[in-house]
Protein backbone atom coordinates (compact mmCIF):
# COMPACT_ATOMS: atom_id res chain seq x y z
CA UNK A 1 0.00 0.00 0.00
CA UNK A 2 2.97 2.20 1.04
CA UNK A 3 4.46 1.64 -2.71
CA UNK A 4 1.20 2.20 -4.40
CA UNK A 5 0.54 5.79 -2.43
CA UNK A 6 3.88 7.31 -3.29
CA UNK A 7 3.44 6.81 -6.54
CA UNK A 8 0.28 7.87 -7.09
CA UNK A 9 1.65 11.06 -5.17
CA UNK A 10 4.40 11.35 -7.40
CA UNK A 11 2.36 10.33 -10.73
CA UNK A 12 -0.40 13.12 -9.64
CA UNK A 13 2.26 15.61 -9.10
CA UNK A 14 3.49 15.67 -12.67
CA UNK A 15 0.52 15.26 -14.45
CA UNK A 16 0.37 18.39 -16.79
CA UNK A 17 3.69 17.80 -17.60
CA UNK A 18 4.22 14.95 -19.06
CA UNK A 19 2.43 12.42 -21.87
CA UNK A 20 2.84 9.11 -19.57
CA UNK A 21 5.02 7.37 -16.94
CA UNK A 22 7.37 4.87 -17.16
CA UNK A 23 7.25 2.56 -14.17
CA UNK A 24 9.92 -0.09 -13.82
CA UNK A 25 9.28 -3.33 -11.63
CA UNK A 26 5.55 -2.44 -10.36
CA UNK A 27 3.56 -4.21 -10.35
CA UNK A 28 5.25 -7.52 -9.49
CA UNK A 29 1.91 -9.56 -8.64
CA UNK A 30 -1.13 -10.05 -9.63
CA UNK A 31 -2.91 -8.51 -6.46
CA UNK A 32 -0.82 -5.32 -6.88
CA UNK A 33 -2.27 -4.65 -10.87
CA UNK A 34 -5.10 -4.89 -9.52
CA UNK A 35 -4.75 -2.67 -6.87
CA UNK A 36 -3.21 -0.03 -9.12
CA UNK A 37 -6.16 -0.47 -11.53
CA UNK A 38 -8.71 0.38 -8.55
CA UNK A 39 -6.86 3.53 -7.54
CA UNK A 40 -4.63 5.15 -10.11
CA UNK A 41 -6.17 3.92 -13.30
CA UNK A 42 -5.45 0.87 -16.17
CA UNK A 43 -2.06 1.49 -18.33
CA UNK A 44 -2.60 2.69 -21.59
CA UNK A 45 0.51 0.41 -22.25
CA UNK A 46 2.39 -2.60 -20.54
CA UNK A 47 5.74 -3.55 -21.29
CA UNK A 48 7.41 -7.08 -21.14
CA UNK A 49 11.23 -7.90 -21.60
CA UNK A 50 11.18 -11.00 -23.21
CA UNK A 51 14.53 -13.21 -22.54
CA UNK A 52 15.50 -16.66 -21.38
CA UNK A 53 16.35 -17.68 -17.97
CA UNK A 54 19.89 -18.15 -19.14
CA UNK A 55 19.78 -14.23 -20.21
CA UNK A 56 18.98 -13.49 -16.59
CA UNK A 57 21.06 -15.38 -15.26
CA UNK A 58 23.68 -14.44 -16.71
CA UNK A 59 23.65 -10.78 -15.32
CA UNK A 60 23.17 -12.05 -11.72
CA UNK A 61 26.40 -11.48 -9.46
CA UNK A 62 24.50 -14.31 -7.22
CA UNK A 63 25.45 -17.96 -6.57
CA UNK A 64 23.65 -20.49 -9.32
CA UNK A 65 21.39 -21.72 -6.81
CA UNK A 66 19.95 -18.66 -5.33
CA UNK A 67 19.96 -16.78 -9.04
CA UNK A 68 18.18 -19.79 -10.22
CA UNK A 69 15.47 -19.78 -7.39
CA UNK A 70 14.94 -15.89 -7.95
CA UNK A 71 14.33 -16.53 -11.98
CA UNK A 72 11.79 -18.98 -10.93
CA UNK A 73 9.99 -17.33 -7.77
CA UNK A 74 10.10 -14.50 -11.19
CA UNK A 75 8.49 -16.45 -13.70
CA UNK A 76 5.69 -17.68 -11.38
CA UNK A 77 4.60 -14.29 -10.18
CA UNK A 78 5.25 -12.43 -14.05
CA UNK A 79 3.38 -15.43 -15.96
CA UNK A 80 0.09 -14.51 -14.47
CA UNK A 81 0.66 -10.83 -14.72
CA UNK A 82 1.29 -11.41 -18.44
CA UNK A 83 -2.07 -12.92 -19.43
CA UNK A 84 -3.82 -10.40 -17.54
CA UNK A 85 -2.08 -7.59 -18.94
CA UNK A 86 -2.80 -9.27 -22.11
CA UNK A 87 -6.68 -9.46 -21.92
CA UNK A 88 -6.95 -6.14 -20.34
CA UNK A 89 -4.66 -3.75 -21.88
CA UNK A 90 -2.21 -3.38 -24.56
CA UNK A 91 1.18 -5.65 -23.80
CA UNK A 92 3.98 -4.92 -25.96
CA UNK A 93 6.62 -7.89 -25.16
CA UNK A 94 10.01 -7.06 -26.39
CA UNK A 95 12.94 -9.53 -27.32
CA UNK A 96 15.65 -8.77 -24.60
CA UNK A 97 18.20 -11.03 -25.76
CA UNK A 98 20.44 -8.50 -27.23
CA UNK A 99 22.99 -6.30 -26.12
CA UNK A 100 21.42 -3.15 -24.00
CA UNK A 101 22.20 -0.88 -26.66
CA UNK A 102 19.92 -3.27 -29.11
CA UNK A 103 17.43 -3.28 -26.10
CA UNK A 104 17.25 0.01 -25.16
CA UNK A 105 16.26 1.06 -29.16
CA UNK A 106 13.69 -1.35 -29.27
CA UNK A 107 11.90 -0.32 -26.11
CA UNK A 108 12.40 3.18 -27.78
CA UNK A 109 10.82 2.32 -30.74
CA UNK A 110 8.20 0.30 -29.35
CA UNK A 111 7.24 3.47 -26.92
CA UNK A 112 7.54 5.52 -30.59
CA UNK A 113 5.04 3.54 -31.92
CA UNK A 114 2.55 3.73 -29.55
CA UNK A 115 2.32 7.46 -28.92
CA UNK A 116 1.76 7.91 -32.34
């Protein structure tokens, strides 16, 4: 609730200033789209970075074991955030197997897009 308060503060705060927000790791469950939904509003646009475990992995500092538990305890909570983004609103995913550079334009492009 804490989360979900300060930025709504901080999202109503700049609202004549700007054409959208970018929001990076919210919501991470189910229960917390939902909650954003109820009291800020539904996202005009949701996007997914599409990459393999192995991608992830590989930029982990972590010990194999605990990286590999994170990637999972990840995929279970993003997998159902996924389809509901994808019935509800429009989910752009984007291939995130690249370098960043490659990554970055194609989130840039894909934001392009959509504001036309």
């Amino acid at each position: 609730g804490i989360i979900l308060e300060l930025l709504k503060e901080a999202m109503v705060s700049k609202l004549g200033d700007t054409k959208g927000f970018l929001i990076d790791g919210y919501p991470q469950e189910l229960k917390d789209a939902e909650e954003f939904e109820s009291k800020i509003g539904e996202p005009k646009l949701v996007l997914c970075l599409d990459c393999s475990a192995e991608t992830m992995s590989s930029q982990s500092s972590e010990n194999t074991e605990t990286t590999e538990d994170r990637i999972e305890s990840y995929y279970q909570a993003s997998n159902p955030l996924i389809a509901y983004y994808e019935s509800r609103t429009q989910l752009c995913k984007v291939d995130a197997e690249g370098t960043q550079e490659d990554v970055f334009l194609e989130i840039c492009k894909t934001i392009d897009s959509f504001l036309k």
